[in-house]
Protein backbone atom coordinates (compact mmCIF):
# COMPACT_ATOMS: atom_id res chain seq x y z
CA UNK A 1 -5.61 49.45 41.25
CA UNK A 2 -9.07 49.94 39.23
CA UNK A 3 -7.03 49.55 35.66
CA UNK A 4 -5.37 46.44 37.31
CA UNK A 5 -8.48 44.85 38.34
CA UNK A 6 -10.20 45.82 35.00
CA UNK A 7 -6.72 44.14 33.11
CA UNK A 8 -7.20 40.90 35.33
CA UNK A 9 -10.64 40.80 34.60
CA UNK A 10 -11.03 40.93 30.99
CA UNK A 11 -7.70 38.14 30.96
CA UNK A 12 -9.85 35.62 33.05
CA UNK A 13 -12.73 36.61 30.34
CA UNK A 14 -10.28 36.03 27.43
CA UNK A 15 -9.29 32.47 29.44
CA UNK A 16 -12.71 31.67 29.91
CA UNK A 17 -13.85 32.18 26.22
CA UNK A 18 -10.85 30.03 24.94
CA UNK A 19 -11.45 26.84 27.30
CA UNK A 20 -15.06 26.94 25.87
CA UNK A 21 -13.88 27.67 22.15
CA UNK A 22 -11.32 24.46 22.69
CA UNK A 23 -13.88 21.95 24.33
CA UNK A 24 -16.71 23.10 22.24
CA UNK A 25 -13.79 22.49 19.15
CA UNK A 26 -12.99 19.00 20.82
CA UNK A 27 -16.90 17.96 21.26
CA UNK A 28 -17.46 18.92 17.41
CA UNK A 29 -14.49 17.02 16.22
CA UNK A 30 -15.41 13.69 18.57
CA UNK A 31 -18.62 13.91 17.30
CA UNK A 32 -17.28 13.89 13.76
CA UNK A 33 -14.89 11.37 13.95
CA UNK A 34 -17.70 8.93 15.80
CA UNK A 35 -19.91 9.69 12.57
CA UNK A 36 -17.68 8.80 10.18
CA UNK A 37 -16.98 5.26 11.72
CA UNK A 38 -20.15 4.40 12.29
CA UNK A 39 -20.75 5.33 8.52
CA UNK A 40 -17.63 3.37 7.92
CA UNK A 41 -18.89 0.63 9.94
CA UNK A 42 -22.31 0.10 8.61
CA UNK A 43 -21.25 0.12 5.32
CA UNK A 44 -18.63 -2.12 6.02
CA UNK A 45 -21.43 -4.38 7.94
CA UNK A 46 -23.98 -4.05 5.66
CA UNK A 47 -22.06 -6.54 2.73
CA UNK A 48 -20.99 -9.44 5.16
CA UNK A 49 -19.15 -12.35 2.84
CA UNK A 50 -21.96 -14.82 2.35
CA UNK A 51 -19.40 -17.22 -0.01
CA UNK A 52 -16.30 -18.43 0.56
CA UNK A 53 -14.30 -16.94 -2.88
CA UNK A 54 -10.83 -19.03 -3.40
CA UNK A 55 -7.91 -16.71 -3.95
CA UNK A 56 -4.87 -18.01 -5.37
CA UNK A 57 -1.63 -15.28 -4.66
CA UNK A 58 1.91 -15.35 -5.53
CA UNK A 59 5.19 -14.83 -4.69
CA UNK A 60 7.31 -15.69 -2.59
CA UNK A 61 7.31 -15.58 1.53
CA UNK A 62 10.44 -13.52 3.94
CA UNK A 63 11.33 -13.27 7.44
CA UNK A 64 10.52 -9.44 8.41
CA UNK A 65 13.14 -8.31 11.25
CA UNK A 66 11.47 -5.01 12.65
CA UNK A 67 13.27 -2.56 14.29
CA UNK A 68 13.22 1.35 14.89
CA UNK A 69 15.11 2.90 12.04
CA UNK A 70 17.41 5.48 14.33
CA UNK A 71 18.05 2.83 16.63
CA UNK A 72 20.12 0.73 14.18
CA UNK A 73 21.40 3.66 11.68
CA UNK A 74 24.14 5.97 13.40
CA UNK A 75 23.65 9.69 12.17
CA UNK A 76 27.01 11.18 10.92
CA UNK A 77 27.53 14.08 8.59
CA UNK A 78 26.98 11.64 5.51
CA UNK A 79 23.46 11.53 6.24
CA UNK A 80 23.00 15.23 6.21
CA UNK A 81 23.63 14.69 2.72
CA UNK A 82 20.68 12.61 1.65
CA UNK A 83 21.11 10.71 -2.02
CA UNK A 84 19.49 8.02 -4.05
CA UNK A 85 20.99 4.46 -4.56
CA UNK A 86 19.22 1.97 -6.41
CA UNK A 87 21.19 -0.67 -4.82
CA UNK A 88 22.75 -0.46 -1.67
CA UNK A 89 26.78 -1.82 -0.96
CA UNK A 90 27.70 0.22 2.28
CA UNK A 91 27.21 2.07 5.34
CA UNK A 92 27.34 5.46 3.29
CA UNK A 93 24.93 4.76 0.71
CA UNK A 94 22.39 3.17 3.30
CA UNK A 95 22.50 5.99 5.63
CA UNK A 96 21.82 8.42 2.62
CA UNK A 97 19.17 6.59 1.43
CA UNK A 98 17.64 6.29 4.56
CA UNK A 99 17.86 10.15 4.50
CA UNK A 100 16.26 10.38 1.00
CA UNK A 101 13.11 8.94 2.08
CA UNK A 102 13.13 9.56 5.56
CA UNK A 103 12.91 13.38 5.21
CA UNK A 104 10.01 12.84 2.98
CA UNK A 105 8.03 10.10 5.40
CA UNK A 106 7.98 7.77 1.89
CA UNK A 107 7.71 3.70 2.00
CA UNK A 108 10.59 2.35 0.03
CA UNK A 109 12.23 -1.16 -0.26
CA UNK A 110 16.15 -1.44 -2.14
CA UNK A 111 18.29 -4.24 -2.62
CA UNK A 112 21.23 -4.40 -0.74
CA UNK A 113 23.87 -6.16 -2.79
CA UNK A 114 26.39 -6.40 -0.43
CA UNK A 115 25.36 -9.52 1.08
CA UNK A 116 28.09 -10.00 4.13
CA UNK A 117 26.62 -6.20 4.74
CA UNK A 118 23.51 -7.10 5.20
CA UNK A 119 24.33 -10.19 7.18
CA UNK A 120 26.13 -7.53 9.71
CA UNK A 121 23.22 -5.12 9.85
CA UNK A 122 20.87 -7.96 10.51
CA UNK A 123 23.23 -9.45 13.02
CA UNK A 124 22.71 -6.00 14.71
CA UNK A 125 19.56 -5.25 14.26
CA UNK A 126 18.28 -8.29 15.95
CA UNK A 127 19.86 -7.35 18.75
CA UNK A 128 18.52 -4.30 19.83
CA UNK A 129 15.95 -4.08 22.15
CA UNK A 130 12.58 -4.32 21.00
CA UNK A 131 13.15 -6.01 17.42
CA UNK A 132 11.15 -8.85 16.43
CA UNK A 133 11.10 -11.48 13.62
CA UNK A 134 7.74 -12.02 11.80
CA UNK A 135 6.27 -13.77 8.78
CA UNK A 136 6.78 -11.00 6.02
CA UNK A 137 6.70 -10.68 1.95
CA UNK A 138 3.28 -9.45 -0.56
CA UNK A 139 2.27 -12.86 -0.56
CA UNK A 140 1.82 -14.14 2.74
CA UNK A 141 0.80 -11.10 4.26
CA UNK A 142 -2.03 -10.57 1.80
CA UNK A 143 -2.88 -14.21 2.12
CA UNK A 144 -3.49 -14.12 5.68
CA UNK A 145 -5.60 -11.24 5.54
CA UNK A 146 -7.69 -12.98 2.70
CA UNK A 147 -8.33 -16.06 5.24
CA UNK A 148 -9.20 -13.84 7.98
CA UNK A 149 -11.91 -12.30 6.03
CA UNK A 150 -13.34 -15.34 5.46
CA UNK A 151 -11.88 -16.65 1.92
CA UNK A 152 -10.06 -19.85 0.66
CA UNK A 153 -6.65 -19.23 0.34
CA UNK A 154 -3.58 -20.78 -2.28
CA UNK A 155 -0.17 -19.36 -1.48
CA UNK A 156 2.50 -20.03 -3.54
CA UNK A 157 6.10 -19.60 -1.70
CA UNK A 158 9.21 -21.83 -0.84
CA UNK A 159 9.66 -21.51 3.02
CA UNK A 160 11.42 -23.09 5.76
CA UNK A 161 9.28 -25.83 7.85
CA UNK A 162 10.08 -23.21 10.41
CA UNK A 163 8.49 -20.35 8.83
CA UNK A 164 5.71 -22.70 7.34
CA UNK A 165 4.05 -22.75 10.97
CA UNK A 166 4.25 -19.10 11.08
CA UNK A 167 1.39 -19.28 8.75
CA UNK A 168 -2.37 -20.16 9.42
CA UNK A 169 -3.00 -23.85 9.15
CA UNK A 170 -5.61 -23.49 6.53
CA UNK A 171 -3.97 -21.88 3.96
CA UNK A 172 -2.46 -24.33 1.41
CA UNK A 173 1.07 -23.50 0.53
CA UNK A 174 2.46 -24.94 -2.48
CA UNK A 175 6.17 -24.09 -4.28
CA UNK A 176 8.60 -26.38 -2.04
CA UNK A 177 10.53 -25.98 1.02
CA UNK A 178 13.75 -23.90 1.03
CA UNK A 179 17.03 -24.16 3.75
CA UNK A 180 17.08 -20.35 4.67
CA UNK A 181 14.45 -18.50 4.43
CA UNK A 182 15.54 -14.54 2.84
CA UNK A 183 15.04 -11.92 5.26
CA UNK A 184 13.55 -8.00 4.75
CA UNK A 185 14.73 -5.52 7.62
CA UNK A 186 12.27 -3.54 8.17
CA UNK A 187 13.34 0.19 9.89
CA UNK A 188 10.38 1.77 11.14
CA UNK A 189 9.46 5.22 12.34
CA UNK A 190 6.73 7.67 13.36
CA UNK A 191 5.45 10.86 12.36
CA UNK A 192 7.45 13.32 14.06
CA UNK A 193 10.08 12.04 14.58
CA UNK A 194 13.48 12.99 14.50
CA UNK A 195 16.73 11.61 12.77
CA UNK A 196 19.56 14.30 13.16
CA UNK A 197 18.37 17.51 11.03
CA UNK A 198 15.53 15.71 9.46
CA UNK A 199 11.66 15.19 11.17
CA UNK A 200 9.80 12.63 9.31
CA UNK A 201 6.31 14.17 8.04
CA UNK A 202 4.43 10.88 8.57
CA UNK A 203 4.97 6.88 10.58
CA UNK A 204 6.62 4.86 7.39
CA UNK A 205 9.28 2.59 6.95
CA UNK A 206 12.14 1.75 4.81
CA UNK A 207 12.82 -1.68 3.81
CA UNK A 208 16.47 -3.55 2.68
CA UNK A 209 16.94 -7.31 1.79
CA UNK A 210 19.78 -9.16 -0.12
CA UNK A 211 17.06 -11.82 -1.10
CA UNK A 212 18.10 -14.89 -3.01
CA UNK A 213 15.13 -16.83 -3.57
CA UNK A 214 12.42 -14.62 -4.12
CA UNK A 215 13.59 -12.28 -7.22
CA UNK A 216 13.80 -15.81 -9.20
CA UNK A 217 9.95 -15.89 -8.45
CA UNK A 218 10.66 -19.90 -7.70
CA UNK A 219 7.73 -20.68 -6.65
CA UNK A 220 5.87 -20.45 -9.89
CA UNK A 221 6.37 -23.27 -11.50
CA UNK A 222 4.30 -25.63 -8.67
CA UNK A 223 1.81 -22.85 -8.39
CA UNK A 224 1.16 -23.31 -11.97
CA UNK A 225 0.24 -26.99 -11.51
CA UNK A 226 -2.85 -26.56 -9.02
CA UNK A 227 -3.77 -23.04 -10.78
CA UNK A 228 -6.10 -25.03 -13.27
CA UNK A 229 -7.83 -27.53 -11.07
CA UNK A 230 -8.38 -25.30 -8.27
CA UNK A 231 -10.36 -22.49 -10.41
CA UNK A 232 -9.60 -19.23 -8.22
CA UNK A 233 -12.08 -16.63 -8.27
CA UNK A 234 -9.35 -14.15 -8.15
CA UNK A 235 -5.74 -14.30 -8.70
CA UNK A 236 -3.22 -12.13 -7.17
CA UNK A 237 0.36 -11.53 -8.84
CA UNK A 238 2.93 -9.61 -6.33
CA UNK A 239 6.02 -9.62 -4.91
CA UNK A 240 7.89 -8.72 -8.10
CA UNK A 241 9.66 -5.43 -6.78
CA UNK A 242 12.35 -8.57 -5.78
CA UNK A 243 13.41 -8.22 -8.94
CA UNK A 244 14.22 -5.00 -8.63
CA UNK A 245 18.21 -4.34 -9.51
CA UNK A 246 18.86 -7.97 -8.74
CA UNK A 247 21.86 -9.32 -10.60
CA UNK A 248 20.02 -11.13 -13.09
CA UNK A 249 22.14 -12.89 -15.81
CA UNK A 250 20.94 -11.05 -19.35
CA UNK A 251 17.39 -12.05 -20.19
CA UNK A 252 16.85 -14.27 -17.67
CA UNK A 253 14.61 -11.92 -15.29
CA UNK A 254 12.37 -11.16 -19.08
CA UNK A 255 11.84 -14.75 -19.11
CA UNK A 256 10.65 -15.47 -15.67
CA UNK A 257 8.36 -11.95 -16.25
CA UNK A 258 6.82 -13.61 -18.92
CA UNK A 259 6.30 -16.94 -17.35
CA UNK A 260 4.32 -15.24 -14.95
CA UNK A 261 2.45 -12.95 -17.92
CA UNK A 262 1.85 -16.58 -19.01
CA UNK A 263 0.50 -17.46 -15.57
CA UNK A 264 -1.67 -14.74 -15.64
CA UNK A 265 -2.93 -16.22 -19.25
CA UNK A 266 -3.48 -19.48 -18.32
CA UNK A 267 -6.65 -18.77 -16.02
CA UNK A 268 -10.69 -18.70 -16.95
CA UNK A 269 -11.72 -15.17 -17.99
CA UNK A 270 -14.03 -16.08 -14.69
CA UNK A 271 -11.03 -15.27 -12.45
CA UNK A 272 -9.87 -12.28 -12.30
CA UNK A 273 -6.17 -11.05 -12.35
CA UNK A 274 -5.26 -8.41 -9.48
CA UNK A 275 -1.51 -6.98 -9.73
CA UNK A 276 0.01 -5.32 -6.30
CA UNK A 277 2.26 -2.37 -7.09
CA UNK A 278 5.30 -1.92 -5.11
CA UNK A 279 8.40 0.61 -4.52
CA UNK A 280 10.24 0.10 -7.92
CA UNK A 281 13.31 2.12 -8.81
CA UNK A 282 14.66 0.04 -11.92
CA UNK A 283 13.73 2.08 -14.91
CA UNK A 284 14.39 -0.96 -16.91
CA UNK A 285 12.08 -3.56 -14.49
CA UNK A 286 9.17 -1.15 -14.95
CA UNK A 287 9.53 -0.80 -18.64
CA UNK A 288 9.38 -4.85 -18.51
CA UNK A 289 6.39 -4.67 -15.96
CA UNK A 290 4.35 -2.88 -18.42
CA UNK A 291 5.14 -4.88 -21.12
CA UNK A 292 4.59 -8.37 -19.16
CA UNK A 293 2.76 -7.83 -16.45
CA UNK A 294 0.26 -4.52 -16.17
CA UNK A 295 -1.61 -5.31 -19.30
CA UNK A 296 -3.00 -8.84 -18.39
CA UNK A 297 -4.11 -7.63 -15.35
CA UNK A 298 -7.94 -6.72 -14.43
CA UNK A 299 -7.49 -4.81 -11.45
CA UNK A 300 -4.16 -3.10 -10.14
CA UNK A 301 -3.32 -2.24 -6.32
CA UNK A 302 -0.27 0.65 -5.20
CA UNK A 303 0.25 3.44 -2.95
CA UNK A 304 0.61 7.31 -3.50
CA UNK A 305 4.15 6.68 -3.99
CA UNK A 306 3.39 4.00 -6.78
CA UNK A 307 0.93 5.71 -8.60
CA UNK A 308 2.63 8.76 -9.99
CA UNK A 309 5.45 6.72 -10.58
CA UNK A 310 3.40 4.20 -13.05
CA UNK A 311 1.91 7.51 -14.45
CA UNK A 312 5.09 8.73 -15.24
CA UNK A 313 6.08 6.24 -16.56
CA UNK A 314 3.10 5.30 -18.95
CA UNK A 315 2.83 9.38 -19.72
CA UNK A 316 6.50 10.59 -19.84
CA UNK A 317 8.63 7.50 -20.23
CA UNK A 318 10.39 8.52 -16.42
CA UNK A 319 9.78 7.35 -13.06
CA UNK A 320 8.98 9.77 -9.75
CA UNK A 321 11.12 8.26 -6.98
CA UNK A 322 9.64 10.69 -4.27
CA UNK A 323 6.18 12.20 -4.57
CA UNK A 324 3.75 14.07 -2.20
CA UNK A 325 3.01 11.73 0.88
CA UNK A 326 -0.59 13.22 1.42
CA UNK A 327 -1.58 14.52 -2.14
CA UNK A 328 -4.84 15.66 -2.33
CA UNK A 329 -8.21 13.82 -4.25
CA UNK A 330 -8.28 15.63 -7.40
CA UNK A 331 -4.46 15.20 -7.73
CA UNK A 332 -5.03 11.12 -6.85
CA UNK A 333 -7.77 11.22 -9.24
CA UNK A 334 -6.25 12.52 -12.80
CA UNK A 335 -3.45 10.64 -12.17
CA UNK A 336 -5.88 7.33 -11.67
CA UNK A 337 -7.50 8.57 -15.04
CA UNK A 338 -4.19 9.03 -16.92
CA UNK A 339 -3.46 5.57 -15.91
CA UNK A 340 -7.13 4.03 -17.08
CA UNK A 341 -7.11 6.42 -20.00
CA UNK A 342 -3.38 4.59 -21.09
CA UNK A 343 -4.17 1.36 -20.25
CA UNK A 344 -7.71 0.96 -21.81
CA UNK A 345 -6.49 2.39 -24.87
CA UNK A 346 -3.84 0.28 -25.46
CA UNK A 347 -4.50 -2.66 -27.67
CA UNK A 348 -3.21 -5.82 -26.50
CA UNK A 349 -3.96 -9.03 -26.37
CA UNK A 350 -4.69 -9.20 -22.59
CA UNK A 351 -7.07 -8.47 -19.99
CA UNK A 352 -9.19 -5.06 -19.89
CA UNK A 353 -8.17 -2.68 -17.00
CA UNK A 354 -11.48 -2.78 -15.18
CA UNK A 355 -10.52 -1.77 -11.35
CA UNK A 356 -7.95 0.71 -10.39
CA UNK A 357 -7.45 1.13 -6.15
CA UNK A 358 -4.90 3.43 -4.88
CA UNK A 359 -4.42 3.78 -0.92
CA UNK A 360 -3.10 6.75 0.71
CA UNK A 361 -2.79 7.92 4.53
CA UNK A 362 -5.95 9.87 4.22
CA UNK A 363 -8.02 8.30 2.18
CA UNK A 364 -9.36 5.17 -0.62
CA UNK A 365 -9.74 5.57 -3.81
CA UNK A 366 -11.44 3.20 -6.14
CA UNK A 367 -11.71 3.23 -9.83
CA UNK A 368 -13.87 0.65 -11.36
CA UNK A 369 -15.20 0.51 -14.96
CA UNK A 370 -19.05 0.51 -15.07
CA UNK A 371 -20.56 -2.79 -16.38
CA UNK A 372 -17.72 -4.74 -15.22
CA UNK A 373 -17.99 -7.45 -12.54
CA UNK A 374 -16.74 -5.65 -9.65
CA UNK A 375 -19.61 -4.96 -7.32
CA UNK A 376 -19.87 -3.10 -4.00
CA UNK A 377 -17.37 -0.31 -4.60
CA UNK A 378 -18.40 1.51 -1.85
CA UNK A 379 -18.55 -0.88 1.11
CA UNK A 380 -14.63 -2.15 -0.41
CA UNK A 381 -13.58 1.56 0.09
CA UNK A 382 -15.16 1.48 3.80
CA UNK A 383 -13.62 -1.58 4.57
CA UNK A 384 -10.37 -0.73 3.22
CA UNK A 385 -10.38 2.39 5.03
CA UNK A 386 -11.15 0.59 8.59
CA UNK A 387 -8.41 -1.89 7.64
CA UNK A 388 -6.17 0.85 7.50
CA UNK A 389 -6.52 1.91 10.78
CA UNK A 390 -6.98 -1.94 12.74
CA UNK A 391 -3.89 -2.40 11.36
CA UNK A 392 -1.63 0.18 11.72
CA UNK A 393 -2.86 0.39 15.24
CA UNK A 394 -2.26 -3.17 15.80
CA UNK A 395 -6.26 -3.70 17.10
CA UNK A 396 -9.12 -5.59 15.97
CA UNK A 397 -11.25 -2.12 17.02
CA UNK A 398 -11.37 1.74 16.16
CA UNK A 399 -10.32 3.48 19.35
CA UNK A 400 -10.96 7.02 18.03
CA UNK A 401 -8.76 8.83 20.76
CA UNK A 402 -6.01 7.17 18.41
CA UNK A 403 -7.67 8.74 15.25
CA UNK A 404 -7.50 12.19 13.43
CA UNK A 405 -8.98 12.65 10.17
CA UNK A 406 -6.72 14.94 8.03
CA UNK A 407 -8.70 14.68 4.58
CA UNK A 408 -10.22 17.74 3.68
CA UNK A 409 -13.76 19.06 4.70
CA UNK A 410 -14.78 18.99 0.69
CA UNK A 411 -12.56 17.67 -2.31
CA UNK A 412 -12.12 18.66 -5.76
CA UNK A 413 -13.05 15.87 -8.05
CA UNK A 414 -9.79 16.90 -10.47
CA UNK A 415 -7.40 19.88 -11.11
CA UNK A 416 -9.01 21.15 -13.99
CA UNK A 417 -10.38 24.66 -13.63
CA UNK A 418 -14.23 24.84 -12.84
CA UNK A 419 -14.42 20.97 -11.51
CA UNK A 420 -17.01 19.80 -9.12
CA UNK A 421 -16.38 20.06 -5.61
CA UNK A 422 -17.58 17.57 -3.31
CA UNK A 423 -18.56 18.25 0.26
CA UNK A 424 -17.75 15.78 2.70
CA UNK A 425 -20.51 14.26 4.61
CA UNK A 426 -19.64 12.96 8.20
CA UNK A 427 -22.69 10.81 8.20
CA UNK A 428 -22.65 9.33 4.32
CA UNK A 429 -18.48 9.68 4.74
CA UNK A 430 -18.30 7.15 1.51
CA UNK A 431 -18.73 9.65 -1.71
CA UNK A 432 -19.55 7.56 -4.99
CA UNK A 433 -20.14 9.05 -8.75
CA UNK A 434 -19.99 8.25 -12.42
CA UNK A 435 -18.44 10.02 -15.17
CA UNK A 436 -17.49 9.55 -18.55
CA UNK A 437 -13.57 9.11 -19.51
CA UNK A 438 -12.94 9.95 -23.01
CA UNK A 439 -10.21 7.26 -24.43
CA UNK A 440 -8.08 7.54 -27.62
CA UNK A 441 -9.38 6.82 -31.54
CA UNK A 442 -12.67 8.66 -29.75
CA UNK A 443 -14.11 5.89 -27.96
CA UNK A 444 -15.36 6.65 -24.11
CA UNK A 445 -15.68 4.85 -21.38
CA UNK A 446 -17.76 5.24 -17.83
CA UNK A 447 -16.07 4.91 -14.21
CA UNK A 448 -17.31 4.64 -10.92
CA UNK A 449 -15.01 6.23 -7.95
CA UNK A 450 -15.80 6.01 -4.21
CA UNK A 451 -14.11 7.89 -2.17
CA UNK A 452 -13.36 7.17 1.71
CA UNK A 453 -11.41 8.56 4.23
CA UNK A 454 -9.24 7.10 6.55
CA UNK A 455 -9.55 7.47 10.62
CA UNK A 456 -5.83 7.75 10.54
CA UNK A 457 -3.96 6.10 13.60
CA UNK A 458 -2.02 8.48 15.57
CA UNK A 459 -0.13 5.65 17.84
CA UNK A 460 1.17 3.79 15.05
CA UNK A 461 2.77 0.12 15.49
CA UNK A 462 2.86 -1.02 12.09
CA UNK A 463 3.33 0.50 8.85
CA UNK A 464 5.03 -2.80 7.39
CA UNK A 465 2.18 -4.53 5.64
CA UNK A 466 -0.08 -2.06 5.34
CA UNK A 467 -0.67 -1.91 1.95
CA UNK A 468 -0.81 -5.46 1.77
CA UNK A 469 -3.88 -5.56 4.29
CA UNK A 470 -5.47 -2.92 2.69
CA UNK A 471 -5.84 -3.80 -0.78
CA UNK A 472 -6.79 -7.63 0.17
CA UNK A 473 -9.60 -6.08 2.12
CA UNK A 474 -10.75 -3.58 -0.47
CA UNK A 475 -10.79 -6.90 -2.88
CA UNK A 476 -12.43 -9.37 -0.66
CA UNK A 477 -16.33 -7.07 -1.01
CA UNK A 478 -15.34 -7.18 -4.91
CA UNK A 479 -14.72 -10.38 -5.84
């Protein structure tokens, strides 16, 4: 009885000492996570937009059909078998490229070329319960974000009258009205969840279309008329990854890229240029981006999917379909140099790569290049960070019980043996620094980076857009 009582004893101890060790665990990480949003926050509040900056952004405007991606996609053994397409005709191939980035919890977008398909799969889709059409594509959804952060906004898209008053009143559209507006299906999921053998590692989506107006970027031609008298202080070029494997007669997709190179020529050396990276899977389109588009651009936007692939491709001549969806800083951060080290030393006759942003699930990172005229680096990571959250939560607050913070307590600044490492401060949670990049023919340059992490939402209810959002908020402090 006395070594039963003793047993007992020391197990209601052992209890005991474990509820305080987890509440004392929860208190400490509550605490931290209010720190670093009211760090967020006052940074974020400190810089409130005293002008109204006019933004000009191109092309092209959808109709996003949203839906839960294992709703609409039957599992069969096919899947089990996950493979890349770059263009999509059937079932097969869209179930096993649903597989190839599902498993990995990556954003991708593909063309679907089979267009009665994709009719039949929309047909569907909007049938299920719970899907919803809303105003989608780059363009749009980085316009509205401008306006609501209090800028003047120039869209150029062909719409529908119908999907014209989808848009904010105030936001001058110009490029022409179309009779059917294209449409992206959007298939969504969360982190954890499951599609037959596979368990997604993070909330994403994967995105098909059989678009027919917007990979002839149509809209450019009216945009370019009101470019020169309205005198943007920034314009944005996206939308482009339409173009990607679109049956393009020969040449014809070369000439519309460098109508919009042209575009990007045409403004005052007072606006700047800011190119939005997207999914890309066309070895040939990116080759053609780089030559048209990436080198008359002052400040470039993409993902941690995007990056290593423009890396690659810049480095190695290849492209990385798939990469790590949560890579950590000093990875992020020599792959941001690589791409400033290319870029700056290539002679061309365009703009200078000035401002480099790349947005990930745990954290901002912004490049800039020191004497250049983007300002307030560190309040545009804040912000972008906060944006993250409001809207992949779907809310205009931070409700932290819906946050985690998954960056790590301290960072390496790169990969190289005997780098700095960077402690993160809950309080200050915005780290900023200098450091000298050595170019090519000798010549050097100096960066800025900031560094913020993300209050990541755990209840996600939109991962569509995202990026969009993001990188028009990190540009709105800049500009």
């Amino acid at each position: 009885m006395a070594i039963n009582s003793i047993s007992l004893l020391i197990s209601l101890i052992v209890i005991v000492i474990a509820v305080i060790y987890y509440r004392n665990n929860e208190v400490s990480s509550n605490d931290r996570l209010s720190d670093v949003l009211v760090g967020l926050i006052n940074l974020e509040k400190e810089y409130p937009l005293l002008l109204k900056p006019k933004v000009a952004i191109g092309y092209g405007a959808c109709k996003d059909l949203f839906v839960n991606g294992k709703d609409l996609l039957i599992l069969d053994n096919l899947a089990n078998e996950p493979e890349h397409f770059s263009d999509i005709d059937n079932t097969d191939e869209l179930l096993k490229t649903y597989a190839y980035f599902f498993r990995h919890g990556a954003a991708a977008e593909r063309y679907l070329s089979n267009g009665t398909f994709f009719d039949e799969i929309v047909e569907l889709a909007s049938q299920l319960p719970g899907a919803y059409y809303a105003l989608g594509g780059n363009a749009p959804v980085m316009a509205s974000r401008f306006l609501r952060e209090g800028c003047d906004v120039v869209l150029a898209a062909k719409m529908t009258q119908e999907l014209l008053k989808s848009l904010p009143e105030e936001i001058k559209v110009v490029g022409g009205e179309v009779t059917k507006d294209d449409i992206h299906l959007i298939l969504e999921y969360k982190a954890g969840e499951k599609w037959g053998s596979f368990v997604s590692p993070r909330a994403n989506r994967f995105i098909v279309h059989n678009d027919e107006n917007n990979p002839l970027v149509s809209s450019l031609e009216s945009f370019g008329v009101i470019l020169g008298p309205y005198k943007p202080n920034l314009l944005v070029i996206s939308g482009l990854q339409m173009m990607d494997n679109y049956p393009f007669k020969p040449g014809v997709r070369e000439k519309r890229l460098a109508r919009v190179r042209d575009q990007m020529l045409s403004v005052s050396e007072d606006t700047r240029v800011h190119f939005e990276m997207a999914s890309f899977s066309e070895f040939e389109l990116m080759e053609q981006l780089v030559q048209y588009i990436v080198p008359f651009a002052d400040s470039l936007g993409m993902n941690e999917q995007e990056l290593p692939n423009l890396c690659n491709l810049l480095l190695h001549g290849n492209l990385t379909l798939v990469s790590d969806t949560n890579p950590r800083v000093a990875t992020v951060l020599d792959q941001m140099r690589e791409v400033f080290r290319n870029l700056l030393s290539r002679k061309e006759n365009g703009r200078q790569l000035t401002r480099l942003h790349v947005h990930t699930l745990a954290y901002q990172a912004i490049m800039t290049l020191v004497g250049s005229p983007w300002k307030l680096s560190n309040a545009a990571a804040a912000k972008a960070s906060l944006t993250a959250h409001r809207h992949v939560c779907g809310s205009s607050e931070v409700d932290l019980s819906k946050s985690s913070l998954i960056m790590d307590d301290s960072f390496a600044t790169s990969a190289a043996a005997g780098s700095r490492r960077i402690n993160f401060d809950n309080k200050k949670p915005v780290t900023c620094w200098q450091e000298e990049l050595p170019l090519m023919h000798n010549e050097k340059c100096t960066v800025e980076v900031c560094i913020a992490p993300v209050l990541v939402c755990t209840v996600a209810k939109h991962t569509a857009g995202a990026g969009d959002n993001i990188s028009s908020a990190g540009l709105v402090l800049q500009i």
